[in-house]
N, C-alpha and C. Protein backbone atom coordinates (compact mmCIF):
# COMPACT_ATOMS: atom_id res chain seq x y z
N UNK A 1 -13.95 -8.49 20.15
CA UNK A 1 -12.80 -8.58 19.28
C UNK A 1 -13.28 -8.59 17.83
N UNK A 2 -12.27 -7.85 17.35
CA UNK A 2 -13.46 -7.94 15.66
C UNK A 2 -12.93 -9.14 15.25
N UNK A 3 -13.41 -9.41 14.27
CA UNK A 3 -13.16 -11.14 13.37
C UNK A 3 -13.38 -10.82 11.85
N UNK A 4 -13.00 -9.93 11.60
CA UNK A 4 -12.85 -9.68 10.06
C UNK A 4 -11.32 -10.01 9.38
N UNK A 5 -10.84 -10.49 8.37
CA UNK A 5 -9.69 -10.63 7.98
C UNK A 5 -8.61 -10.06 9.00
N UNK A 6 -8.63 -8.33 8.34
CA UNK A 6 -7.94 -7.20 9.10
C UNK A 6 -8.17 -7.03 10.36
N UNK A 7 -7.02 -6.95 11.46
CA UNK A 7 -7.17 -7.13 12.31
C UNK A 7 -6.69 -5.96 12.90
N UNK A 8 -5.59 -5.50 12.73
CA UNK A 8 -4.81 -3.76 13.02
C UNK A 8 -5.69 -2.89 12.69
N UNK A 9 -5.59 -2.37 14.55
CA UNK A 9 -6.72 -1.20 14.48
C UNK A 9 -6.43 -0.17 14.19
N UNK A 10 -5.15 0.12 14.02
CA UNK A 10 -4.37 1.62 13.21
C UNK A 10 -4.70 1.66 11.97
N UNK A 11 -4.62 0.61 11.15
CA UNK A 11 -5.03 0.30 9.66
C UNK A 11 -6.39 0.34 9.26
N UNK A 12 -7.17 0.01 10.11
CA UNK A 12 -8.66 -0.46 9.85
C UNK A 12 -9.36 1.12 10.23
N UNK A 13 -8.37 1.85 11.09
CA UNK A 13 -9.25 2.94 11.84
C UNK A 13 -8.25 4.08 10.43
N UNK A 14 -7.40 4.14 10.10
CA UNK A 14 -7.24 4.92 8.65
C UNK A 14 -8.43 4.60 7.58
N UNK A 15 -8.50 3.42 7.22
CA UNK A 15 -9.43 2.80 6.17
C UNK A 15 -11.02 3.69 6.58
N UNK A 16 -11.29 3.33 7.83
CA UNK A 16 -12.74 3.64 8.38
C UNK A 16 -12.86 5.28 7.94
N UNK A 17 -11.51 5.96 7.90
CA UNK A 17 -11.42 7.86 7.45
C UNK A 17 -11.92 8.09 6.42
N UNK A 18 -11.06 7.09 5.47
CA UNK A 18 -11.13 7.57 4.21
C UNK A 18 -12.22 7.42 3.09
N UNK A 19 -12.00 8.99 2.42
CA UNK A 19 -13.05 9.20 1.55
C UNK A 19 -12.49 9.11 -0.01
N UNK A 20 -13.43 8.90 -0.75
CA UNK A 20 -13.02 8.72 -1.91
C UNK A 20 -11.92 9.84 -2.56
N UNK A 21 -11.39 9.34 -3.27
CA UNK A 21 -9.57 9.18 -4.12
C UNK A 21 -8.70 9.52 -3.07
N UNK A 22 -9.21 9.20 -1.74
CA UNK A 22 -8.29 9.62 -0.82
C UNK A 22 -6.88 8.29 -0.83
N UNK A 23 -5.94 8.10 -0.62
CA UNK A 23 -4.98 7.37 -0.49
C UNK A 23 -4.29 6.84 0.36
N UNK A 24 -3.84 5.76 0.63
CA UNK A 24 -3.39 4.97 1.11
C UNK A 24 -1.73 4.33 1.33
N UNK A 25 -0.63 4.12 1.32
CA UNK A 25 0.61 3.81 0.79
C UNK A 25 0.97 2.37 1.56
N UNK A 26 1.37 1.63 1.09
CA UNK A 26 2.20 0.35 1.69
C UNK A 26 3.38 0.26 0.92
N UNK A 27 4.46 0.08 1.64
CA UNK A 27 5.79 -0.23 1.39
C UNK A 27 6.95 -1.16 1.89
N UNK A 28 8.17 -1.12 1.30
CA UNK A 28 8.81 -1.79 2.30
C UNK A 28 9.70 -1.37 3.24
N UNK A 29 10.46 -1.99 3.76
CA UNK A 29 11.04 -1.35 4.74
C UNK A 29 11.97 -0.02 4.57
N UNK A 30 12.39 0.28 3.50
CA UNK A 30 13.77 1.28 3.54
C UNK A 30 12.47 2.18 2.94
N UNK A 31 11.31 2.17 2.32
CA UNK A 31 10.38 3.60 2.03
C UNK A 31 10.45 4.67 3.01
N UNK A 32 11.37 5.95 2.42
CA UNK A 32 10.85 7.18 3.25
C UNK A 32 9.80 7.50 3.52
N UNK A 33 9.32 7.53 4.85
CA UNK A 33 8.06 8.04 5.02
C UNK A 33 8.24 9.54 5.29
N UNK A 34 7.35 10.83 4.81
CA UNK A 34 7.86 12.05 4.69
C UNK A 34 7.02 12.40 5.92
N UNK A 35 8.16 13.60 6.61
CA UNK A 35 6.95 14.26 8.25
C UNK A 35 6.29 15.18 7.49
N UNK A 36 5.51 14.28 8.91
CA UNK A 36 4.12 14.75 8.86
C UNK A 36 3.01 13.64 8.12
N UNK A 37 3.65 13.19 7.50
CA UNK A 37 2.32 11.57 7.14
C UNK A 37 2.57 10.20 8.31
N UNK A 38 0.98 10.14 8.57
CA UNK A 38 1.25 9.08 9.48
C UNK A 38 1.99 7.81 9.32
N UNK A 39 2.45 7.23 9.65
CA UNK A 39 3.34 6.24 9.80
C UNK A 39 2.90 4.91 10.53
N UNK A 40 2.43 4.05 9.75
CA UNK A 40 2.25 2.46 10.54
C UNK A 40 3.05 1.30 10.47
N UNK A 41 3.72 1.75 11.43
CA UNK A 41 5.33 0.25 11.36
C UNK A 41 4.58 -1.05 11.46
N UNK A 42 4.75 -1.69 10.64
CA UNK A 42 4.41 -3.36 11.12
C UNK A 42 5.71 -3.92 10.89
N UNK A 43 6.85 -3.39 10.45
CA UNK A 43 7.97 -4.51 10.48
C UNK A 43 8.51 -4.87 11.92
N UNK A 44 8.74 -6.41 11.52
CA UNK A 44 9.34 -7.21 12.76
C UNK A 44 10.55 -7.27 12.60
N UNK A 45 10.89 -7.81 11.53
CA UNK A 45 12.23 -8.75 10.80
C UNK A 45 12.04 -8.39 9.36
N UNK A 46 13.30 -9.08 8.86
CA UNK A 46 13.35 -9.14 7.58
C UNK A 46 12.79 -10.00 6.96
N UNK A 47 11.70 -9.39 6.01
CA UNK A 47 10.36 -9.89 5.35
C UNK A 47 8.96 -10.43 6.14
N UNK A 48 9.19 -9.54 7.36
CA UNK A 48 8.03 -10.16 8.31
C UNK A 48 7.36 -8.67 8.37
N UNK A 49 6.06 -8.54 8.56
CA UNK A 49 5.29 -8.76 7.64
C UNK A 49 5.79 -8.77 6.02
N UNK A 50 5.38 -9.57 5.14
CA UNK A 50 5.64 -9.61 3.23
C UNK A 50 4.86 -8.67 3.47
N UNK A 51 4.88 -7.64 1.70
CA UNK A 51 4.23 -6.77 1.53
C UNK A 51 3.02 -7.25 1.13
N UNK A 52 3.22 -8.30 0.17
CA UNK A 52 2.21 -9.12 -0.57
C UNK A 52 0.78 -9.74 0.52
N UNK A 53 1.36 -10.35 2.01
CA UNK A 53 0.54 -10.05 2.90
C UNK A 53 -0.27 -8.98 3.78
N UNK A 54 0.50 -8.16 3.10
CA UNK A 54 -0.36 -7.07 4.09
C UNK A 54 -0.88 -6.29 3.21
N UNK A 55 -1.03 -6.42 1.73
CA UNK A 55 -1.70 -5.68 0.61
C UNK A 55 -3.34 -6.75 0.74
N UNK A 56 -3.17 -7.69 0.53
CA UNK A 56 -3.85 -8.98 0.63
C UNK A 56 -4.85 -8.34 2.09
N UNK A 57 -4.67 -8.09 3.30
CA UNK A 57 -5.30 -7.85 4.08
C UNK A 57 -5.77 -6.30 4.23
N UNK A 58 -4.85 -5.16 3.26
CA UNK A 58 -5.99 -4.31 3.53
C UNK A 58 -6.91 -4.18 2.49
N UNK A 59 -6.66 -5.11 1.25
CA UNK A 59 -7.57 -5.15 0.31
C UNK A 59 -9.29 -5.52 0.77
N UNK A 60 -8.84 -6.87 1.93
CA UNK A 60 -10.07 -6.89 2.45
C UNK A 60 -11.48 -5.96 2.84
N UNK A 61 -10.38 -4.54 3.35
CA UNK A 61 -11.43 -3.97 3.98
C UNK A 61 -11.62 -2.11 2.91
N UNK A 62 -10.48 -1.83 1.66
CA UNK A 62 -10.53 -0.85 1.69
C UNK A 62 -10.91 -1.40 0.22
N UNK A 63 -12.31 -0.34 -0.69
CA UNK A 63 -12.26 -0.50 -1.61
C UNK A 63 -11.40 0.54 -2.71
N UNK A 64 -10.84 -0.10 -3.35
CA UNK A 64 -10.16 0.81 -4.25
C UNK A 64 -10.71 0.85 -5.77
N UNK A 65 -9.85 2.22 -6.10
CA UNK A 65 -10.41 2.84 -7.68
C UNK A 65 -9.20 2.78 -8.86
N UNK A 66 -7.88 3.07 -8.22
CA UNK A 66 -6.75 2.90 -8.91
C UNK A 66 -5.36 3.19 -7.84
N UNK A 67 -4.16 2.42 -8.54
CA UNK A 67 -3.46 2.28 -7.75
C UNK A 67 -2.25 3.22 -8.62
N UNK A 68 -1.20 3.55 -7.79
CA UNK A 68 0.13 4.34 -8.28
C UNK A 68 1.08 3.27 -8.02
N UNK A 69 2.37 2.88 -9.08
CA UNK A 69 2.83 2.05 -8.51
C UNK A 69 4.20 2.74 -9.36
N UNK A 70 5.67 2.73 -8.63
CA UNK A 70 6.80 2.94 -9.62
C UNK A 70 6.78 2.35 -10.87
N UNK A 71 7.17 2.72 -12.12
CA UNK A 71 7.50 2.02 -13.46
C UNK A 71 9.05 0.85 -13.10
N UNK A 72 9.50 1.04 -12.08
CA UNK A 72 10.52 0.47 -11.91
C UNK A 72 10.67 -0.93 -11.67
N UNK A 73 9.05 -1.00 -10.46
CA UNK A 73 8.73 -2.25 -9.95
C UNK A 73 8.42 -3.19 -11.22
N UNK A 74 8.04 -3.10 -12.23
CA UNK A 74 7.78 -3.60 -13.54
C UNK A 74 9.09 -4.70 -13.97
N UNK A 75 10.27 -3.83 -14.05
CA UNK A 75 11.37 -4.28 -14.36
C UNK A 75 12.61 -4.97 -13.38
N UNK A 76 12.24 -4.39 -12.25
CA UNK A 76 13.41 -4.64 -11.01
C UNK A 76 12.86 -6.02 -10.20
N UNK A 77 11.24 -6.09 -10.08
CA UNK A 77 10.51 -6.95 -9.24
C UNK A 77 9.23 -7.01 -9.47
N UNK A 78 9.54 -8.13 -10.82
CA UNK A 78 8.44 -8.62 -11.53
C UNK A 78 7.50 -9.57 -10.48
N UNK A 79 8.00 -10.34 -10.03
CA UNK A 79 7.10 -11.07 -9.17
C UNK A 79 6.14 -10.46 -8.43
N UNK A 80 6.69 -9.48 -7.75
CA UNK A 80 6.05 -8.47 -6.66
C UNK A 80 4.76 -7.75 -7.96
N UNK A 81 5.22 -7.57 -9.23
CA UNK A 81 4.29 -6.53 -10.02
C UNK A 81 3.18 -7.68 -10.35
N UNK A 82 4.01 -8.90 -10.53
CA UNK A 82 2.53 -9.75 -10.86
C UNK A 82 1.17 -10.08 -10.03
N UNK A 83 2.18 -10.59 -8.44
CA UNK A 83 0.71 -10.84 -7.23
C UNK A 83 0.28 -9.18 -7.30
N UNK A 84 0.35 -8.16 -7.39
CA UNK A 84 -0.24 -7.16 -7.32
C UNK A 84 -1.03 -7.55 -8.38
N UNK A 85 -0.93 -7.21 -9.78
CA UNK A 85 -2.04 -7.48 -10.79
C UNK A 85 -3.04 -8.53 -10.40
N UNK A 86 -2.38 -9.38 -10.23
CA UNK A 86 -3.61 -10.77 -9.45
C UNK A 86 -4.36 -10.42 -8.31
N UNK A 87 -4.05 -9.53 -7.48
CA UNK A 87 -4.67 -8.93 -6.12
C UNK A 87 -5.86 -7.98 -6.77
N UNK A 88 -4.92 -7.28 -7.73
CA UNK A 88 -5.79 -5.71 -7.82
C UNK A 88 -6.74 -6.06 -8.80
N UNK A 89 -6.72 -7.14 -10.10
CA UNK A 89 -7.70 -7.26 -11.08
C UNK A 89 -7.66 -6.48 -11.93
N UNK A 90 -8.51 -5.74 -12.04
CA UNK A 90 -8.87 -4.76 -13.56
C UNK A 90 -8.23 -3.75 -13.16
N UNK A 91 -8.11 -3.39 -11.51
CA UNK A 91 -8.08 -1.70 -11.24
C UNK A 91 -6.89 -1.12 -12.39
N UNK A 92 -7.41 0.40 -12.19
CA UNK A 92 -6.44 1.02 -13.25
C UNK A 92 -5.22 1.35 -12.48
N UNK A 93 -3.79 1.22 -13.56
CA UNK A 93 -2.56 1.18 -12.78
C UNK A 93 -2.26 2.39 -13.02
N UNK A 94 -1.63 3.56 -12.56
CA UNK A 94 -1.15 4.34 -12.59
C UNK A 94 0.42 4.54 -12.52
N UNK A 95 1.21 4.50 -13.71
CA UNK A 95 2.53 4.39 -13.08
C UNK A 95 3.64 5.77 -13.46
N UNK A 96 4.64 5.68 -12.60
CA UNK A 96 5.17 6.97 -12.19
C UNK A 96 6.61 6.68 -12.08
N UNK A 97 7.73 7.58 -11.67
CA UNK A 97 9.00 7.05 -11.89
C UNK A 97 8.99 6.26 -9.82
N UNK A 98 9.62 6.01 -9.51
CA UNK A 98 9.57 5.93 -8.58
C UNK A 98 9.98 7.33 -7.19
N UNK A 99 10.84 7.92 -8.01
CA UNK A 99 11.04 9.36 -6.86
C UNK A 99 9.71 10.19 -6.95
N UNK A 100 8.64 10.25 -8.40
CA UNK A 100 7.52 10.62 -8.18
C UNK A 100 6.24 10.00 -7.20
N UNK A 101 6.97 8.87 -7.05
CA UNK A 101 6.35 8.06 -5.96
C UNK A 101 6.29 8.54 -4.39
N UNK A 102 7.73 9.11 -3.95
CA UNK A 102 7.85 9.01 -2.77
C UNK A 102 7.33 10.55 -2.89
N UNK A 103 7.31 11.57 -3.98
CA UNK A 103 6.59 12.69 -3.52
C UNK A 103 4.84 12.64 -3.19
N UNK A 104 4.80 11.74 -3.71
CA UNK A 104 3.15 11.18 -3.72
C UNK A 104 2.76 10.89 -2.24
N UNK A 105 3.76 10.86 -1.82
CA UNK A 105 3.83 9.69 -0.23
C UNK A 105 3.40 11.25 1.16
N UNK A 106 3.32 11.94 0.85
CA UNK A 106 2.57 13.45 1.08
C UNK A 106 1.44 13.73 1.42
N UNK A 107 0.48 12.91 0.11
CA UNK A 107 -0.90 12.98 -0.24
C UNK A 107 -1.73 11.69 0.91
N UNK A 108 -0.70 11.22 0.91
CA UNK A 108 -1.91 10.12 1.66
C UNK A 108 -1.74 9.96 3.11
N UNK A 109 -3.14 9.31 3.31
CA UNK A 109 -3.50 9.49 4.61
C UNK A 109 -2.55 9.01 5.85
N UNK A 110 -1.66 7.73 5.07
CA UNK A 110 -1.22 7.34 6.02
C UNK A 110 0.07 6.24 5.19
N UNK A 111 1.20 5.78 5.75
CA UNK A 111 2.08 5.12 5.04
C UNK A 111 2.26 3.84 5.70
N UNK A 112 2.03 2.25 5.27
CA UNK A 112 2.21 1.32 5.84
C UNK A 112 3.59 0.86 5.68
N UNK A 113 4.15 0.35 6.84
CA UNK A 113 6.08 0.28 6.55
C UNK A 113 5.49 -1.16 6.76
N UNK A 114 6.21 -2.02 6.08
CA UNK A 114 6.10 -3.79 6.14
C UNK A 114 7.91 -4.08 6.39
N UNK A 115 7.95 -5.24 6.27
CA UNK A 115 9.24 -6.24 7.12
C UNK A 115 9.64 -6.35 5.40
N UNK A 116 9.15 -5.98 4.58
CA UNK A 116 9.62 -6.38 3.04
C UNK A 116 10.76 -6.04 2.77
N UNK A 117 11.90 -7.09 1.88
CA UNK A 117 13.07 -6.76 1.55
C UNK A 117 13.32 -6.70 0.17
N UNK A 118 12.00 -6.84 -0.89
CA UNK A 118 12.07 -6.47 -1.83
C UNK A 118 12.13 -5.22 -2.94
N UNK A 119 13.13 -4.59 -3.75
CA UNK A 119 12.96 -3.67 -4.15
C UNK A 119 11.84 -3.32 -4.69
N UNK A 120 11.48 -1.90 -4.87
CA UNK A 120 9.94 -1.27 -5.03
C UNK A 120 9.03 -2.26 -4.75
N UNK A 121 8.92 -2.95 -4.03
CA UNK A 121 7.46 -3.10 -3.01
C UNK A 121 7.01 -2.29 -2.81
N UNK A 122 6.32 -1.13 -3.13
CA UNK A 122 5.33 0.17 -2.60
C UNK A 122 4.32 0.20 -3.40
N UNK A 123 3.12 0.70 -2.74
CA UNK A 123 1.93 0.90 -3.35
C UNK A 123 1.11 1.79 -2.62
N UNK A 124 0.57 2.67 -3.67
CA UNK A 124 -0.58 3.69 -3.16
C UNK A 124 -1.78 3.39 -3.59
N UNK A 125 -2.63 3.30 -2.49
CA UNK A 125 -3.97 3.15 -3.25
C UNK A 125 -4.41 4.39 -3.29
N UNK A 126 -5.86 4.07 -4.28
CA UNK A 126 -6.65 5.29 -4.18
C UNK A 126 -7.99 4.49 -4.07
N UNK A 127 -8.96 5.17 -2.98
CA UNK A 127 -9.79 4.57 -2.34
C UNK A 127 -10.78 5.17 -3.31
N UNK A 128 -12.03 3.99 -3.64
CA UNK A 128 -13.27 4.10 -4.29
C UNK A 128 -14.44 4.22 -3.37
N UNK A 129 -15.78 4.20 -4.06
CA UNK A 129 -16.55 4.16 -3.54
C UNK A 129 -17.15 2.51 -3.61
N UNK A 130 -18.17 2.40 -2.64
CA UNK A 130 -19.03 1.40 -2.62
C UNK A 130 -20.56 1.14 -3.14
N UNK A 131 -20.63 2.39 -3.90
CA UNK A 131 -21.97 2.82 -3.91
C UNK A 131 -21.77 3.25 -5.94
């Protein structure tokens, strides 16, 4: 059994793919996910998984370089924009309107759906190196 933070092997086995500026998405529940990008439901309920928890756990295992986040989340759901800054640190923010967001949602490898009921909860990473 692994014993690392992250425990979802759908998540951990995307992470294990990806190569640098490759991307990542977590969202909340009403995020279109577009066909043809993989799709990882973790919602149970409403706000089960938080987004804030499940950013928190794939931070564990994926290193990142910069993140895309709506300009919206800034203003609509400050709280949500702050534990991100506190999660992410220095990384560079990249921000976008939010419908440029969901075209973004294309590019990456894979889209995490969370139990979140907060507006713009979404985030794309972009995966760094370790080296």
């Amino acid at each position: 059994m692994k014993k690392s933070y992250l425990l979802n092997s759908e998540i951990s086995y995307v992470i294990a793919k990806m190569g640098h500026s490759d991307g990542l998405a977590l969202g909340d529940c009403g995020l279109p996910v577009p066909e043809g990008t993989k799709r990882i439901d973790l919602a149970i309920s409403k706000n089960l998984p938080g987004f804030i928890d499940t950013l928190k756990a794939v931070l564990s295992e994926l290193e990142i370089q910069e993140v895309i986040i709506a300009e919206e989340t800034k203003q609509i759901s400050p709280q949500i924009f702050k534990q991100i800054k506190e999660l992410i640190g220095s990384t560079k923010i990249i921000f976008v309107s939010h419908e440029n967001l969901k075209k973004e949602l294309t590019n990456c490898k894979a889209v995490i759906r969370t139990g979140e009921q907060t507006p713009y909860a979404n985030i794309i990473l972009k995966s760094g190196v370790v080296f």
